[in-house]
Protein backbone atom coordinates (compact mmCIF):
# COMPACT_ATOMS: atom_id res chain seq x y z
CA UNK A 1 0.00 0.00 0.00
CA UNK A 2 0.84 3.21 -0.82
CA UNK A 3 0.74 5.57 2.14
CA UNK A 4 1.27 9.24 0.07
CA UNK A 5 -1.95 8.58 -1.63
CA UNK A 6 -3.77 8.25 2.12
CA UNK A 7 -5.22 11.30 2.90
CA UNK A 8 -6.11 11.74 6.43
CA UNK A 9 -9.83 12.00 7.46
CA UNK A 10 -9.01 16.05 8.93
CA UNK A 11 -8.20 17.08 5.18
CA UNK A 12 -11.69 15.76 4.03
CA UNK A 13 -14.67 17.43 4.19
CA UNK A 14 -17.64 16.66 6.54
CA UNK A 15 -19.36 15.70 3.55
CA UNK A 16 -16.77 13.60 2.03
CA UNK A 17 -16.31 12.36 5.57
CA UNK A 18 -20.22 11.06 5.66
CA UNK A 19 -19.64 9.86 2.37
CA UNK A 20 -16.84 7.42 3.61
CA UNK A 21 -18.67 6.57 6.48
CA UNK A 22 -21.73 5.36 5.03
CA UNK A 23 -19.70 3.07 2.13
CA UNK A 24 -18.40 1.48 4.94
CA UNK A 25 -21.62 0.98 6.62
CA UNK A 26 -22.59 -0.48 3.67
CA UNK A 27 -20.08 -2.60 3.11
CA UNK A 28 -19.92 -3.76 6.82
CA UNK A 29 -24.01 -5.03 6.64
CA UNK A 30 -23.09 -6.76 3.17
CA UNK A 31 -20.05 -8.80 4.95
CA UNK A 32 -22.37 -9.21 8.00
CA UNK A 33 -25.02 -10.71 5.99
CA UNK A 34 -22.22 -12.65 4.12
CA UNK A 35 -21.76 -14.50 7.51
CA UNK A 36 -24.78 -14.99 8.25
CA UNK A 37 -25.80 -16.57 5.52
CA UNK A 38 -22.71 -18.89 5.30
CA UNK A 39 -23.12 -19.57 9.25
CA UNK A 40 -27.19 -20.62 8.81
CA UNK A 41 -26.02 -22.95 5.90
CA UNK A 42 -23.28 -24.68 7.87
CA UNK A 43 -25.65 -25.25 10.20
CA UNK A 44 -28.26 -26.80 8.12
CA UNK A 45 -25.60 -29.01 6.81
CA UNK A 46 -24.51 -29.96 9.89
CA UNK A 47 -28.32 -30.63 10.86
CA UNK A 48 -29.05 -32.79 8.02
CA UNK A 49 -29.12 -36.47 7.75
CA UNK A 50 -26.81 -38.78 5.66
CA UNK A 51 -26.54 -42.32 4.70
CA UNK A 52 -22.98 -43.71 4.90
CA UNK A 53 -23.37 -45.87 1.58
CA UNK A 54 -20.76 -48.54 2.77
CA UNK A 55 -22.89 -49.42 5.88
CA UNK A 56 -26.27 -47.63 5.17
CA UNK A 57 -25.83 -46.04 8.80
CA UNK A 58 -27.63 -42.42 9.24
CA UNK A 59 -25.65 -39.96 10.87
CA UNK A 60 -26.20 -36.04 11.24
CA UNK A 61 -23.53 -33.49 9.35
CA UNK A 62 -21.80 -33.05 12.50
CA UNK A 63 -20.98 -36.33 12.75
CA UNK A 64 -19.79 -37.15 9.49
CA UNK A 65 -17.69 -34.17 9.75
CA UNK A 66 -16.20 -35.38 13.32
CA UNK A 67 -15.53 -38.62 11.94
CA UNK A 68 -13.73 -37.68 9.34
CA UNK A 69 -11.60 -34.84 11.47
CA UNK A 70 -10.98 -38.03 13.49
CA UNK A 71 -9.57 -39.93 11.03
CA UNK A 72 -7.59 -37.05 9.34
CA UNK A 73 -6.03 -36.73 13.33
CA UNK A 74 -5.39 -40.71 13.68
CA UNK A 75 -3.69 -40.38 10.41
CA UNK A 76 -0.74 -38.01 12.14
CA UNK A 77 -2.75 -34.65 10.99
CA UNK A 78 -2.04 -32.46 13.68
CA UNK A 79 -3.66 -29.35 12.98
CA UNK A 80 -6.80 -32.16 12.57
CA UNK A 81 -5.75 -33.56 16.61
CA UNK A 82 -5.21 -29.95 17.42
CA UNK A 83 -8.62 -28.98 16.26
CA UNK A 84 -10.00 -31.80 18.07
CA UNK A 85 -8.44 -31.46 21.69
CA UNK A 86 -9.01 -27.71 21.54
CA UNK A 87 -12.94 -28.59 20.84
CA UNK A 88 -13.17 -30.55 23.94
CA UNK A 89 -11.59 -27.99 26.23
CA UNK A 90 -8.23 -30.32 26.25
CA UNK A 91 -6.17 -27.07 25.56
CA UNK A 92 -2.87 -26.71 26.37
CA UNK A 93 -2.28 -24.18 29.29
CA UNK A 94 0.17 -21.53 28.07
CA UNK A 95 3.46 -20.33 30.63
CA UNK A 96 3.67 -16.49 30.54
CA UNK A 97 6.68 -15.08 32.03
CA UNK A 98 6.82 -11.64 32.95
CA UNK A 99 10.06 -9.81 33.08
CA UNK A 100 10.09 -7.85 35.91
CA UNK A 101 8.64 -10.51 38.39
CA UNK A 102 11.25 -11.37 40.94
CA UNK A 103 12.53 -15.22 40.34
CA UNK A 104 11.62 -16.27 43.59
CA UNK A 105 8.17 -15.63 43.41
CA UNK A 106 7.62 -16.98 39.90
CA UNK A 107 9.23 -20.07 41.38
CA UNK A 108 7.64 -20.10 44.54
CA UNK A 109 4.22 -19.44 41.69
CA UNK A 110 5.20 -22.99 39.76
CA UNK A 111 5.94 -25.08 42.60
CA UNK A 112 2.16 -23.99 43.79
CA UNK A 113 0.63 -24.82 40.77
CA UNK A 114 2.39 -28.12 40.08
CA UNK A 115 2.30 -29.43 43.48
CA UNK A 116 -1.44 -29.26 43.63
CA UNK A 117 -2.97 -32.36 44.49
């Protein structure tokens, strides 16, 4: 991008300022209702029935798509196993150390939290 050709919203007009703002109003509802529209359709997807055709077994969307997200992750995909462990709240905690935290209490901190029975 080409930052001499911004021009800063105080060297527009009010008018050309109203202008901008209701494009982008506009174009804000049109992504909303982008989303929306793509959300209610996953969801009717997910809703609907299907018929495995090796075993004739119904299952619902969201189990076909499970299943297969399971056997993408038993296959050694891990963003697949990722995806799956983070669904069911299995989440890895994440360390944050901060800087100007004496040593003694971040260790004294850690030997708290892992000692925990």
């Amino acid at each position: 991008m080409n930052e001499q050709n911004l021009v800063p919203n105080s060297a527009r007009t009010p008018t050309q300022r109203r202008e901008n703002a209701r494009k982008a109003g506009k174009a804000s509802a049109q992504a909303r209702k982008r989303k929306k529209d793509l959300r209610e359709a996953l969801e009717i997807l997910l809703e609907k029935e299907y018929t495995d055709k090796k075993t004739g077994e119904k299952m619902q969307g969201i189990e076909v798509v499970t299943a297969a997200l399971f056997k993408e992750a038993a296959k050694g995909n891990v963003k697949a196993f990722n995806t799956l462990r983070d669904t069911i709240g299995q989440m890895p905690v994440q360390k944050v150390m901060v800087a100007e935290v004496d040593n003694d209490v971040i260790n004294e901190v850690e030997n708290m939290v892992l000692n925990d029975d």
